[in-house]
N, C-alpha and C. Protein backbone atom coordinates (compact mmCIF):
# COMPACT_ATOMS: atom_id res chain seq x y z
N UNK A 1 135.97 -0.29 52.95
CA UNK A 1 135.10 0.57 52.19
C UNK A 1 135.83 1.82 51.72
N UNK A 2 136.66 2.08 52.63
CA UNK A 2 137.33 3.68 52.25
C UNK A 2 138.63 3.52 50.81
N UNK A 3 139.17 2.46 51.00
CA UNK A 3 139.98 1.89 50.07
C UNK A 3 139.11 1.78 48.53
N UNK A 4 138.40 0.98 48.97
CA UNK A 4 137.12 0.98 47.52
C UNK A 4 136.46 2.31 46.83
N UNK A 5 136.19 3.46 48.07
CA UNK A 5 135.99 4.89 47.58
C UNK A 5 136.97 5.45 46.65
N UNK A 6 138.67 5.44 47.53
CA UNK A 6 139.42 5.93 47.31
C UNK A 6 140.20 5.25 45.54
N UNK A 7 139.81 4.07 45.30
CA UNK A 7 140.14 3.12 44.36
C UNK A 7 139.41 3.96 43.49
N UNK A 8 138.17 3.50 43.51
CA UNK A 8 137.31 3.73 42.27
C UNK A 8 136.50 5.71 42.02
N UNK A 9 136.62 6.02 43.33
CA UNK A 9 135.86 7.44 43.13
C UNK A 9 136.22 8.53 41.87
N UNK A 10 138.03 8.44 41.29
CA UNK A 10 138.39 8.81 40.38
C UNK A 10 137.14 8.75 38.64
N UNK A 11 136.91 7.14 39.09
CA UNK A 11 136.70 6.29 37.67
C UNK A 11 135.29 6.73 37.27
N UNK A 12 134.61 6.91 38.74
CA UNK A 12 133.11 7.21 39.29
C UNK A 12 132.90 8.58 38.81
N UNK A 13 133.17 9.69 38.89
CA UNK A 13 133.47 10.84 38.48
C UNK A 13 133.59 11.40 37.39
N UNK A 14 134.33 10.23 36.93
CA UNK A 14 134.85 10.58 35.02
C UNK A 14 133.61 10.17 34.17
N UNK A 15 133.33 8.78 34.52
CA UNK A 15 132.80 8.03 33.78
C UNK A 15 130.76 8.40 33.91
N UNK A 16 130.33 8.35 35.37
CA UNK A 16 129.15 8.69 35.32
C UNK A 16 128.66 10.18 35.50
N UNK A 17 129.16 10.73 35.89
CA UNK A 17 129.35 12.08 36.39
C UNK A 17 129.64 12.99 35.60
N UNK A 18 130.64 12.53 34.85
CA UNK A 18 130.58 13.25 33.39
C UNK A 18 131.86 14.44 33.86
N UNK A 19 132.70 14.59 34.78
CA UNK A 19 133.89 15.62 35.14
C UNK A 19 134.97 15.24 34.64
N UNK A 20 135.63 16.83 34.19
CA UNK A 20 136.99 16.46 33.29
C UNK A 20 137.55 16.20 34.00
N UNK A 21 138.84 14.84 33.10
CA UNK A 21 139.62 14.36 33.72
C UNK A 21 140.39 15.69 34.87
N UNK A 22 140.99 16.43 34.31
CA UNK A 22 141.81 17.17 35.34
C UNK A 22 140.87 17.78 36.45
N UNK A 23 139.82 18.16 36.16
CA UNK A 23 139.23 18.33 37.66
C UNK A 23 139.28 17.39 38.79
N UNK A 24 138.76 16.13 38.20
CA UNK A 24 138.79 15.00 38.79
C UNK A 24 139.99 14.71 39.90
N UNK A 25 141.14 14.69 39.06
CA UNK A 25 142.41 14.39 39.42
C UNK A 25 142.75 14.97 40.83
N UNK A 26 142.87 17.09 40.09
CA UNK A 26 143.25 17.77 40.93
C UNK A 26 142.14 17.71 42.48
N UNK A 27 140.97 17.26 42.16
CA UNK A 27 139.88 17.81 43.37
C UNK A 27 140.28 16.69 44.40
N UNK A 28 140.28 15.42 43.63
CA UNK A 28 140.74 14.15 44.31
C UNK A 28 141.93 14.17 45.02
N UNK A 29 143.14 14.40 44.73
CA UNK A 29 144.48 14.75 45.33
C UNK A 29 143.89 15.87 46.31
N UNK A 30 143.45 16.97 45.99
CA UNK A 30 143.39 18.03 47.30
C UNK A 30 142.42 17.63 48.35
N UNK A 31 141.43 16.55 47.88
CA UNK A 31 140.61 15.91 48.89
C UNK A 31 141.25 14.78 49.95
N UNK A 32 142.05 13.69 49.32
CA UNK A 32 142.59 12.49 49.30
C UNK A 32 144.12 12.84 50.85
N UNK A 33 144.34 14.43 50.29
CA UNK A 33 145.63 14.50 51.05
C UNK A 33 145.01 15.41 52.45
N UNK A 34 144.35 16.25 52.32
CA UNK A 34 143.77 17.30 53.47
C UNK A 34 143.14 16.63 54.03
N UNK A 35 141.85 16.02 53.58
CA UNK A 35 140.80 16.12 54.82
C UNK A 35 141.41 14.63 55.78
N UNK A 36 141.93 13.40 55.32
CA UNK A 36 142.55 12.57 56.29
C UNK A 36 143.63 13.43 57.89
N UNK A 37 144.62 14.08 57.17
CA UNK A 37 145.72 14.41 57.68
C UNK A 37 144.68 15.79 58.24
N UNK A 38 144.10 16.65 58.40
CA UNK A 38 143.53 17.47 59.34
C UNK A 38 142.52 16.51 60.30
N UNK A 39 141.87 15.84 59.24
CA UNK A 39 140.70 15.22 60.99
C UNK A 39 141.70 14.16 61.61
N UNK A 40 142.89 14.04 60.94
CA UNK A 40 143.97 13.26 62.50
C UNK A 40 144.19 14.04 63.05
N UNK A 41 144.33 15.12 63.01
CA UNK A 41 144.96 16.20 63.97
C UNK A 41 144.08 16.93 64.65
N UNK A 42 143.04 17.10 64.36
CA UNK A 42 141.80 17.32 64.78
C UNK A 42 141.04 16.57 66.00
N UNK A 43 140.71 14.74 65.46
CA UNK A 43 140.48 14.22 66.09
C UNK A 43 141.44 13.63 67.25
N UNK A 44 142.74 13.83 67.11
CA UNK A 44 144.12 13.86 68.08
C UNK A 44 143.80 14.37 69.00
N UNK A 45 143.67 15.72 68.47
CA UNK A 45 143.67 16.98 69.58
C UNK A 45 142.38 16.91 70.52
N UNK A 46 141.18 16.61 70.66
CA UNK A 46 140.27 16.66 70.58
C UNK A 46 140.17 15.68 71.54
N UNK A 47 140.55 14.49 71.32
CA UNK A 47 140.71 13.30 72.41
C UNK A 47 141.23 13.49 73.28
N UNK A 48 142.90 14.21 73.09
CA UNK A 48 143.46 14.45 74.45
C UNK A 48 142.97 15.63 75.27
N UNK A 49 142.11 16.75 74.22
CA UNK A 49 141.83 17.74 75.34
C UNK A 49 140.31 16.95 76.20
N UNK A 50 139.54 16.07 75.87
CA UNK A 50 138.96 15.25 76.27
C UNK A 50 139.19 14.39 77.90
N UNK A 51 140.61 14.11 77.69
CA UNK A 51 140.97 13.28 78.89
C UNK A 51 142.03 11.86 78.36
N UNK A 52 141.99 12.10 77.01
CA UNK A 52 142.44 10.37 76.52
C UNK A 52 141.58 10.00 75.89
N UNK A 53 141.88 8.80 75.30
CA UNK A 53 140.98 8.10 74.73
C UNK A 53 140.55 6.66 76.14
N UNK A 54 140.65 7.00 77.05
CA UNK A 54 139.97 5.93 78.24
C UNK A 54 138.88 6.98 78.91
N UNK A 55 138.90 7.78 78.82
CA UNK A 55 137.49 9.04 78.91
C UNK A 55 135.99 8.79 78.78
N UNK A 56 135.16 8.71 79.15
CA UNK A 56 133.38 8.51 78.41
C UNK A 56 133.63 9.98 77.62
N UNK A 57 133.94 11.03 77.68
CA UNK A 57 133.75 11.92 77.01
C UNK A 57 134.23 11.94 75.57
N UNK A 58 135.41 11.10 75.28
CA UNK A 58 136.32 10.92 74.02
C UNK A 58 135.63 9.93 73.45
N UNK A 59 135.24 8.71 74.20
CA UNK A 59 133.97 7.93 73.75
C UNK A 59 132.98 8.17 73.25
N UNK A 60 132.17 8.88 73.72
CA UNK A 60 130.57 9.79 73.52
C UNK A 60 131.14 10.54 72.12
N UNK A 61 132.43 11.28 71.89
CA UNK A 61 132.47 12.24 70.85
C UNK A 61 132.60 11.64 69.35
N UNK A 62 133.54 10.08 69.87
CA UNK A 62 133.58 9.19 68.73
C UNK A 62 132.42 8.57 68.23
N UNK A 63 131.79 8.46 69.20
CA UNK A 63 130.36 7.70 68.65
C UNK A 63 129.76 8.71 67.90
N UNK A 64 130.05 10.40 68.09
CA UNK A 64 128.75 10.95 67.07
C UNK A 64 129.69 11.45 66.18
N UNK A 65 131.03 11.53 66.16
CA UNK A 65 132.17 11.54 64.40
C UNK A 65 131.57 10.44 63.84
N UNK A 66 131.46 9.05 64.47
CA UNK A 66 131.02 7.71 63.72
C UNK A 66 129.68 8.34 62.92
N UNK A 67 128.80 8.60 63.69
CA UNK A 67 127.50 8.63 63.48
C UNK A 67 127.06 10.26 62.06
N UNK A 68 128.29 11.14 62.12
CA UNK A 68 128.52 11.76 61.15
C UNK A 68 129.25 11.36 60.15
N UNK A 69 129.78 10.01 59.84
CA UNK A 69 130.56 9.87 58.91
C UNK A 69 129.54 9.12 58.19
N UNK A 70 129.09 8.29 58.46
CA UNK A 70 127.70 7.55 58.04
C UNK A 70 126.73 8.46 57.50
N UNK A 71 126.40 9.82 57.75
CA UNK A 71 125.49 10.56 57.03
C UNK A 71 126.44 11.55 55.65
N UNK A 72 128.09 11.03 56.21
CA UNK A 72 128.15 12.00 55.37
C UNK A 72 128.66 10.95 54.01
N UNK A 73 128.48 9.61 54.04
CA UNK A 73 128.40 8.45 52.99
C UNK A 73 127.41 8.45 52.72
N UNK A 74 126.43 7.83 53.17
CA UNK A 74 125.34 7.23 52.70
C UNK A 74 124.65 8.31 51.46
N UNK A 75 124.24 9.29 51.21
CA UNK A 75 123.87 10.13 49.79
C UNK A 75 124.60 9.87 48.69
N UNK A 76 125.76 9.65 48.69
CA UNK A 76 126.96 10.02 47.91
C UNK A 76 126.74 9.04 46.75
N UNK A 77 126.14 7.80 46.79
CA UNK A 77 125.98 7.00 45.75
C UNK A 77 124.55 7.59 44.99
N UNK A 78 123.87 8.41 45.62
CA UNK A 78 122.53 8.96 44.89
C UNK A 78 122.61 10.23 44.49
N UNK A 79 123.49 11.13 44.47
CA UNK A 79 124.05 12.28 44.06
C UNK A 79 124.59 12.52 42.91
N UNK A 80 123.93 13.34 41.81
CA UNK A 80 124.75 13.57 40.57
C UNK A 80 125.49 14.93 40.26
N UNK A 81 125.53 15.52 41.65
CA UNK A 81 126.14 17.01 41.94
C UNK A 81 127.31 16.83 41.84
N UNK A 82 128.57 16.86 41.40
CA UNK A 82 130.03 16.44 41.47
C UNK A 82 130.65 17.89 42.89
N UNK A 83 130.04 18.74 42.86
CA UNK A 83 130.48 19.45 44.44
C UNK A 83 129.95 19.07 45.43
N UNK A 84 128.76 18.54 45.93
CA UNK A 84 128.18 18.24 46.81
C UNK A 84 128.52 16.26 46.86
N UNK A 85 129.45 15.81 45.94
CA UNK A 85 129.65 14.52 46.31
C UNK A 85 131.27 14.76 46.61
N UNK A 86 131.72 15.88 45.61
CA UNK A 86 133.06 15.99 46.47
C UNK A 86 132.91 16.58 47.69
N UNK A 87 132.29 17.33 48.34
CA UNK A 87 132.11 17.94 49.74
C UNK A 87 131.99 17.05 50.67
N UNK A 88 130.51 15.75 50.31
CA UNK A 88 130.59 14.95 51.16
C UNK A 88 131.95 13.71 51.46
N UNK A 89 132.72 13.62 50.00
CA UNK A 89 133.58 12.72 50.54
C UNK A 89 134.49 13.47 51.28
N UNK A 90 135.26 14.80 51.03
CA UNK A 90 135.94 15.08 52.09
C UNK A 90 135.74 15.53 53.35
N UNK A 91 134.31 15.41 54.02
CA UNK A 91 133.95 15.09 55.17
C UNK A 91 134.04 13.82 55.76
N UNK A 92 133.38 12.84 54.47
CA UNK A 92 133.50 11.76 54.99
C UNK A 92 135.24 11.34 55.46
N UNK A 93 136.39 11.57 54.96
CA UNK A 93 137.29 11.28 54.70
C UNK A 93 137.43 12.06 56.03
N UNK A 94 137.62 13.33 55.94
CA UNK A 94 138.19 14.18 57.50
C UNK A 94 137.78 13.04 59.00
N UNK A 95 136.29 13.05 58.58
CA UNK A 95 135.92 12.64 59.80
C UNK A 95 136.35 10.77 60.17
N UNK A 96 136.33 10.16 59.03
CA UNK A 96 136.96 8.97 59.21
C UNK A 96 138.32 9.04 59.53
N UNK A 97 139.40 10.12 59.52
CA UNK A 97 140.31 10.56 60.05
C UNK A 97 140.73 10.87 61.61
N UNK A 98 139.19 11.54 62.01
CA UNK A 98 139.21 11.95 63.30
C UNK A 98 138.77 10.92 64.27
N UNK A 99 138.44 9.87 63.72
CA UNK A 99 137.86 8.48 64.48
C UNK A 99 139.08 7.78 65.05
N UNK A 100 139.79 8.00 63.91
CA UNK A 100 141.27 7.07 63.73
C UNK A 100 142.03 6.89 65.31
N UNK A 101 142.54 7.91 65.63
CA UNK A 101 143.20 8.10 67.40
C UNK A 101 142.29 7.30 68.32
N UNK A 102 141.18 7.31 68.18
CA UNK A 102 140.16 7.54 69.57
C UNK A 102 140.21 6.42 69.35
N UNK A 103 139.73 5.47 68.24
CA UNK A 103 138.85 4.19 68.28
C UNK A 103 140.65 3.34 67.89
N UNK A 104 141.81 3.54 68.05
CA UNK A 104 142.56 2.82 67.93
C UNK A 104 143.41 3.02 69.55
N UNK A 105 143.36 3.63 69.98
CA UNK A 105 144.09 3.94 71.44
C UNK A 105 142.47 2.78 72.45
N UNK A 106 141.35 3.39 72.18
CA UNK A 106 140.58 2.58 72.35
C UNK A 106 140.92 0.89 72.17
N UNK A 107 141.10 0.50 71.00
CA UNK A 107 141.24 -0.78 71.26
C UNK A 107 142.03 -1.53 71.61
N UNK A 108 143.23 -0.92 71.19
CA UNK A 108 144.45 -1.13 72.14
C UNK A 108 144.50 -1.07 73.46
N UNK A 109 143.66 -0.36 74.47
CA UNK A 109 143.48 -0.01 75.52
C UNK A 109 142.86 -1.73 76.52
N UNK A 110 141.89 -2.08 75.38
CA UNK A 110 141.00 -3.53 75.56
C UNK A 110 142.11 -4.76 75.51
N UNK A 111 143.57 -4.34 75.08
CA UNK A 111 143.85 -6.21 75.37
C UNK A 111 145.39 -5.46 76.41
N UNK A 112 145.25 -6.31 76.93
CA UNK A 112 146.54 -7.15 77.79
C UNK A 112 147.86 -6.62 77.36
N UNK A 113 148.35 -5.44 78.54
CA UNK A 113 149.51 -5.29 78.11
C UNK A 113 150.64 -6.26 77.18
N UNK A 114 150.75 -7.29 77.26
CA UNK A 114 151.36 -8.48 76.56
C UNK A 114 151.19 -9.02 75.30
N UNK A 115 149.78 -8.09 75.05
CA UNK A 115 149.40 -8.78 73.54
C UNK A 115 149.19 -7.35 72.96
N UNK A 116 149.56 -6.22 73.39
CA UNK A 116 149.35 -5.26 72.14
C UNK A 116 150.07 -4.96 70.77
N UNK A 117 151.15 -5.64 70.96
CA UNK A 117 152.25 -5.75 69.75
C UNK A 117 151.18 -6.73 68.45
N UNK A 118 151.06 -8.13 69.46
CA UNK A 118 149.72 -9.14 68.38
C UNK A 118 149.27 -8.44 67.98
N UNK A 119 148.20 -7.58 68.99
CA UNK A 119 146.93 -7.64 68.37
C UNK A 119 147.24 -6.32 67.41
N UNK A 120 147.94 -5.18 67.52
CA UNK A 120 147.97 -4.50 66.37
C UNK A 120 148.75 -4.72 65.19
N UNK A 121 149.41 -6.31 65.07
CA UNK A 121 149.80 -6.57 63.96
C UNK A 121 148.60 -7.40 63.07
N UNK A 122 147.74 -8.24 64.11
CA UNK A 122 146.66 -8.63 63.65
C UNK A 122 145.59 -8.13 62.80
N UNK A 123 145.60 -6.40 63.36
CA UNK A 123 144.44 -5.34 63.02
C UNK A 123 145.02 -4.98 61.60
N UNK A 124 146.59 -4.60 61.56
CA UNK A 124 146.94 -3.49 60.59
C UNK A 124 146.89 -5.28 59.11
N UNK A 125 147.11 -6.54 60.04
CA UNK A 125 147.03 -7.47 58.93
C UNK A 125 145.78 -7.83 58.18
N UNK A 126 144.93 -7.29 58.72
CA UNK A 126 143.13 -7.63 58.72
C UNK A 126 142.87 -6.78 57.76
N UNK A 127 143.36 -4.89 58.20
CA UNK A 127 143.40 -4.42 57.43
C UNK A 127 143.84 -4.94 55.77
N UNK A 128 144.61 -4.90 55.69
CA UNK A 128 145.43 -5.14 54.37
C UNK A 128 145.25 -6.19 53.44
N UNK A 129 144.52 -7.30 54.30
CA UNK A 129 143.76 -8.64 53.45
C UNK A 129 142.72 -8.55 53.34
N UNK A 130 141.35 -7.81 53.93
CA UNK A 130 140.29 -7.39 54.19
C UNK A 130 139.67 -6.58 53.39
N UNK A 131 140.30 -5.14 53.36
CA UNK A 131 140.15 -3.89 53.29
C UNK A 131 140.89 -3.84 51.58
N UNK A 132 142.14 -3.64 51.87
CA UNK A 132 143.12 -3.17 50.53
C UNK A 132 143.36 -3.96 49.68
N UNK A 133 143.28 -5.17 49.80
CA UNK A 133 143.66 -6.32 49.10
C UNK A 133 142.94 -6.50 47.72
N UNK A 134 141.37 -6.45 48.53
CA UNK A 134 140.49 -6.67 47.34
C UNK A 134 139.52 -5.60 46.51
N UNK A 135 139.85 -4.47 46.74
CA UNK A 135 139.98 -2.94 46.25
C UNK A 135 139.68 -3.02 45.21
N UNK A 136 140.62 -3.79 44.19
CA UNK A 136 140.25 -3.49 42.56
C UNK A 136 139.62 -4.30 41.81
N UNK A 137 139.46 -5.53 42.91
CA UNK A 137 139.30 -6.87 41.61
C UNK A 137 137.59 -6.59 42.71
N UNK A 138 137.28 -7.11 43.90
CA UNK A 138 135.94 -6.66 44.88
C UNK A 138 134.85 -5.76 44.38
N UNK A 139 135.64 -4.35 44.13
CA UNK A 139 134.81 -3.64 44.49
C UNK A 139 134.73 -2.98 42.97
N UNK A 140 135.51 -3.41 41.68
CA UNK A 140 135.65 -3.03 40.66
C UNK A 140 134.28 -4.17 40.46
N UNK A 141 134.64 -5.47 40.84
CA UNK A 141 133.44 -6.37 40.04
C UNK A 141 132.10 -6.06 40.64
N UNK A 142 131.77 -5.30 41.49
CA UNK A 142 130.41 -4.63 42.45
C UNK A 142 130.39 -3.48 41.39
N UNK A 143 131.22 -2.34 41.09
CA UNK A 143 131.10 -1.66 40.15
C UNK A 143 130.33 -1.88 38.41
N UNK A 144 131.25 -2.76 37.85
CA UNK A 144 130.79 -3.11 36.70
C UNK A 144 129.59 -3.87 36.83
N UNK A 145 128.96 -4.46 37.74
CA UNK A 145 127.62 -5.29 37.80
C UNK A 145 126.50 -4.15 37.84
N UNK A 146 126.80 -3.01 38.13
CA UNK A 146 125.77 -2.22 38.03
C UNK A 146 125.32 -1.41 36.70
């Protein structure tokens, strides 16, 4: 889904939204590069002052980043404010950032010393056929159907 934001939110902007190209561009780049790379460092920090990510407390905190990233998507397709949809994506984006550590030390944590090499080649491969793969042709043809 974040790939599909990040794909099309440019096109989304210009086209229905009605924002000049260079706003677009520049707001997108200063969104696209900050809010990921602070809520890693954020949500990094945050886990380990926690205990780890094998903690209930680093657990409990991920479940309500999850549970804020979801409120801070879900409007964004019913919004014709271009600040208040850029605000929410770079929340959404920070905080899908800050998930990143917790819920991947997390799952790694779940298999077998012996298979963590697999299984995170499995994940980052899932990713990439799943997720990135079908980005333009997926979520472009969900686009134009509307």
């Amino acid at each position: 889904m974040i790939t599909g934001i990040q794909y099309w939110i440019t096109d989304y902007w210009i086209t229905e939204l009605l924002v000049p190209d260079t706003v677009v561009f520049t707001s997108f780049g200063i969104i696209s590069i900050t809010a990921p790379i602070l809520g890693l460092i954020v949500g990094g920090n945050v886990t380990s002052n926690l205990g780890g990510f094998k903690s209930k407390q680093a657990l409990r905190i991920t479940q309500l980043i999850s549970i804020l990233t979801l409120f801070c998507s879900i409007p964004i397709p019913f919004l014709t404010d271009f600040k208040t949809v850029a605000t929410l994506l770079w929340f959404l984006l920070f905080f899908g950032g800050a998930i990143l550590p917790s819920i991947t030390g997390i799952m790694l944590n779940t298999i077998d010393g012996s298979l963590k090499t697999t299984a995170n080649s499995l994940a980052n491969l899932s990713y990439n056929l799943i997720g990135y793969l079908p980005a333009p042709f997926v979520y472009g043809a969900i686009y134009d159907s509307g």
